[in-house]
N, C-alpha and C. Protein backbone atom coordinates (compact mmCIF):
# COMPACT_ATOMS: atom_id res chain seq x y z
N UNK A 1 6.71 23.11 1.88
CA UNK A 1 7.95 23.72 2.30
C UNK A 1 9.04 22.65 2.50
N UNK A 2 8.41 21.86 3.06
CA UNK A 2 9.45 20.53 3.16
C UNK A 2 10.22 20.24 1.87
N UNK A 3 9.18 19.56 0.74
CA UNK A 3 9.57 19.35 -0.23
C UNK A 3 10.35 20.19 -1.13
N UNK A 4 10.31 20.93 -0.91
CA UNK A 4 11.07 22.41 -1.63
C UNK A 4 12.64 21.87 -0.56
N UNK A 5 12.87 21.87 0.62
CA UNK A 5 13.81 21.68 1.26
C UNK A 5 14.78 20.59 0.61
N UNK A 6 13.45 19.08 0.71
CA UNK A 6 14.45 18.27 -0.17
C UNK A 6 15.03 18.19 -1.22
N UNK A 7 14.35 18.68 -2.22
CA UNK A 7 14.68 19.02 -3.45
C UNK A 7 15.78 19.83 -3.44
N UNK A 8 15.74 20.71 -2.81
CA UNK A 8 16.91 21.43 -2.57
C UNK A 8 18.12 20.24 -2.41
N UNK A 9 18.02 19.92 -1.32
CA UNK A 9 18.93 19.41 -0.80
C UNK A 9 19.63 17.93 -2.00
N UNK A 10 18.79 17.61 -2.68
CA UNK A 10 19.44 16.83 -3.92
C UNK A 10 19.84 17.44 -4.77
N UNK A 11 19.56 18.32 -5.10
CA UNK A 11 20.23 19.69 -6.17
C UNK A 11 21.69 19.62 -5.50
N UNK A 12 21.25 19.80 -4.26
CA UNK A 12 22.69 20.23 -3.77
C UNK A 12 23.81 19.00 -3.80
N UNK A 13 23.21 17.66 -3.36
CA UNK A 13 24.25 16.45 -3.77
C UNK A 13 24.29 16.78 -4.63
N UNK A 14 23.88 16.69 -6.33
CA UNK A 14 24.24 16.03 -7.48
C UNK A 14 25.17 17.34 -7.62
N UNK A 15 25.32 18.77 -7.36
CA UNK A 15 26.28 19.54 -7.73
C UNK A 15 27.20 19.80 -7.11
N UNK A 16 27.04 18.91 -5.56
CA UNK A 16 28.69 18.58 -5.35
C UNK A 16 29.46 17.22 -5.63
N UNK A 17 28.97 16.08 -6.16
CA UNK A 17 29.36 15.28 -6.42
C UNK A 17 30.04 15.06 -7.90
N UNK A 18 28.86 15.32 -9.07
CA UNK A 18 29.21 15.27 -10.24
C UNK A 18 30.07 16.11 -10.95
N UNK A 19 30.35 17.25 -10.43
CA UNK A 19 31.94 17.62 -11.26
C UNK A 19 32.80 17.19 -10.74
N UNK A 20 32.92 16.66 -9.70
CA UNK A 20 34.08 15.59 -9.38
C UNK A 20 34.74 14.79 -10.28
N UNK A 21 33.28 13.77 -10.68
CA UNK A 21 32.99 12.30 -10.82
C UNK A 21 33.51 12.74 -12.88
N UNK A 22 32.97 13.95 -13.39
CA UNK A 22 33.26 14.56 -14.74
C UNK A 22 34.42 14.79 -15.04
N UNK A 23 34.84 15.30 -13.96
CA UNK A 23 36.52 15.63 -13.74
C UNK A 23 37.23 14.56 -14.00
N UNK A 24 37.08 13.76 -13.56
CA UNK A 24 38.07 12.20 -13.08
C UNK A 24 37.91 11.65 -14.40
N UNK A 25 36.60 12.39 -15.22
CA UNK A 25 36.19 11.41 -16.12
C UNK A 25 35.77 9.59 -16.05
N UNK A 26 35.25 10.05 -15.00
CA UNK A 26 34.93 8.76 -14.24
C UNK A 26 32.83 8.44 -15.14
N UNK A 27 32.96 8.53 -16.42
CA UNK A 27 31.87 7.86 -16.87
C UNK A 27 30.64 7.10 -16.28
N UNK A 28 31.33 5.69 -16.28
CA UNK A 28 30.58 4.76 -16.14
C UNK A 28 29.95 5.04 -14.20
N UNK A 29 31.16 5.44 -13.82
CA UNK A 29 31.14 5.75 -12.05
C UNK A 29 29.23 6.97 -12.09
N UNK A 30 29.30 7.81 -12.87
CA UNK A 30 28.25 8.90 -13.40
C UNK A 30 27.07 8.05 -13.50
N UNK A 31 27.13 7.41 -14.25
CA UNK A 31 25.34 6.65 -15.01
C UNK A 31 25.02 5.33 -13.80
N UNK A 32 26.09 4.99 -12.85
CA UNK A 32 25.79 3.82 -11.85
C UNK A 32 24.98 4.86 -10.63
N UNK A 33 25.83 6.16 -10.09
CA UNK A 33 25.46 7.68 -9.34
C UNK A 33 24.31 7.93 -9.97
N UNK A 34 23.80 7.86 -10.66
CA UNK A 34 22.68 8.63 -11.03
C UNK A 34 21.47 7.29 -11.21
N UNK A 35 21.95 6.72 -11.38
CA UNK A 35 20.66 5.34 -11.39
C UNK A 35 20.46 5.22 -9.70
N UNK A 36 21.93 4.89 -9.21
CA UNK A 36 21.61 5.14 -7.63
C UNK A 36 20.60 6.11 -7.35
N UNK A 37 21.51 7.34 -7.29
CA UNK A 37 20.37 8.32 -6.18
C UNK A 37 18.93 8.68 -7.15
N UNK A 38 19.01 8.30 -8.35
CA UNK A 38 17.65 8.68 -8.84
C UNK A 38 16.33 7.40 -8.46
N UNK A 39 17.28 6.41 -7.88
CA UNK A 39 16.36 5.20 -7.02
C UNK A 39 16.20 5.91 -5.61
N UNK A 40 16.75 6.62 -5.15
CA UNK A 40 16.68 6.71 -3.57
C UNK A 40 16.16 7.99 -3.63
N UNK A 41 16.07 8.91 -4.74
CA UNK A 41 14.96 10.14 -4.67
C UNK A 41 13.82 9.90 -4.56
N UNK A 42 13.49 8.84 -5.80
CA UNK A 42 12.30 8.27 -5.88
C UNK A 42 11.66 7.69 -4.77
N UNK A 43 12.28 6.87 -3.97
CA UNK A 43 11.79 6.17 -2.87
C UNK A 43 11.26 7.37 -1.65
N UNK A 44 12.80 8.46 -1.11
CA UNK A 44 12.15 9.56 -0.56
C UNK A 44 11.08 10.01 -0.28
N UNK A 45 11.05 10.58 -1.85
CA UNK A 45 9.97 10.87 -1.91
C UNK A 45 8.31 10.34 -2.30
N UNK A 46 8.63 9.22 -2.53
CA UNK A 46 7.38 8.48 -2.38
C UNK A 46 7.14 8.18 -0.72
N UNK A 47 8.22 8.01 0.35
CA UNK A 47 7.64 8.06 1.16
C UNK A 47 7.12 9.33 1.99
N UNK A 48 8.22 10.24 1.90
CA UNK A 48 7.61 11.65 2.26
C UNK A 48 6.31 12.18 1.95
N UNK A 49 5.40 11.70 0.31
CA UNK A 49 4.46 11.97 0.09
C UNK A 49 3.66 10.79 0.48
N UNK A 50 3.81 9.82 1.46
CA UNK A 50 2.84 8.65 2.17
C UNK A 50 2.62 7.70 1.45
N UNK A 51 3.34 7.24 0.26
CA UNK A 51 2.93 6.25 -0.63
C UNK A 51 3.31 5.10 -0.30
N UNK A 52 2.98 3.61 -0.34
CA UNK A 52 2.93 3.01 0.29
C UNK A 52 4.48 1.88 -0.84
N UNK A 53 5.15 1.75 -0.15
CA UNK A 53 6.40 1.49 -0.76
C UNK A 53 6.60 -0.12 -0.33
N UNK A 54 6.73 -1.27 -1.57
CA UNK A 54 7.00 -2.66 -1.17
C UNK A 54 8.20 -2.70 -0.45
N UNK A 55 7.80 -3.39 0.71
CA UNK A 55 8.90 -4.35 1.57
C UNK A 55 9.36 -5.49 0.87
N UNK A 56 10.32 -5.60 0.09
CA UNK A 56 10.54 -7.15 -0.01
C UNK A 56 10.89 -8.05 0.96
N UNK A 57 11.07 -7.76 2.01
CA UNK A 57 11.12 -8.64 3.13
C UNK A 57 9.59 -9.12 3.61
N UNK A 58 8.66 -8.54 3.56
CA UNK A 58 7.57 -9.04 4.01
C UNK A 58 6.71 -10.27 3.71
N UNK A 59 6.96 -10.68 2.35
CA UNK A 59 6.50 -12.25 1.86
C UNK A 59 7.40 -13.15 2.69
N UNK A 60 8.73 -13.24 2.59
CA UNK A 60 9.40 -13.90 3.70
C UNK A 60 8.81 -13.94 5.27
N UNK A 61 8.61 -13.23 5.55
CA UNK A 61 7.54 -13.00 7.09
C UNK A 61 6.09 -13.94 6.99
N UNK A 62 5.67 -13.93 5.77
CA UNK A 62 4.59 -14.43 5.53
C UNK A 62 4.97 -16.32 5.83
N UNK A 63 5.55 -15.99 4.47
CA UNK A 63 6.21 -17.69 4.35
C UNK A 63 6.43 -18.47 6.12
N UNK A 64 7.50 -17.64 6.71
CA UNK A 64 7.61 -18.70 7.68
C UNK A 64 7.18 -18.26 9.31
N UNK A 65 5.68 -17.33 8.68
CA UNK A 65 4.41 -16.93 9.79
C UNK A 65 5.30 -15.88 10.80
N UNK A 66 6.49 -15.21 10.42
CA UNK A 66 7.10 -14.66 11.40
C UNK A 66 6.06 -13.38 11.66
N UNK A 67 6.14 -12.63 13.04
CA UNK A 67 5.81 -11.46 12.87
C UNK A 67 6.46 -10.35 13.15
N UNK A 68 6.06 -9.29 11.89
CA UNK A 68 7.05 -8.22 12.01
C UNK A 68 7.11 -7.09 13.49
């Protein structure tokens, strides 16, 4: 049910944003928006479904023994 929610709810960004962005004829602004949020869906929902997602900060922690 959740997931049905989010999904929703990105349906719902990309169809209030992108006839904007079509309008303006704002191109290149389109394929940068969509590489964006199709990185931050992905992530979402890899964490929503518990998957275990790299920190790139965490080798740095390593390196100089900090703890997180």
């Amino acid at each position: 049910m959740l997931l049905a929610l989010l999904i929703i709810l990105y349906l719902a960004i990309l169809f209030l944003e992108l006839p904007f962005l079509y309008q303006k004829r704002l191109y290149k602004e389109i394929i940068i928006f969509l590489i964006v949020f199709s990185l931050g869906v992905y992530l979402s929902l890899a964490q929503f479904k518990g998957k275990l997602i790299f920190n790139p900060i965490a080798p740095l922690f390593e390196v100089y023994k900090l703890k997180i």
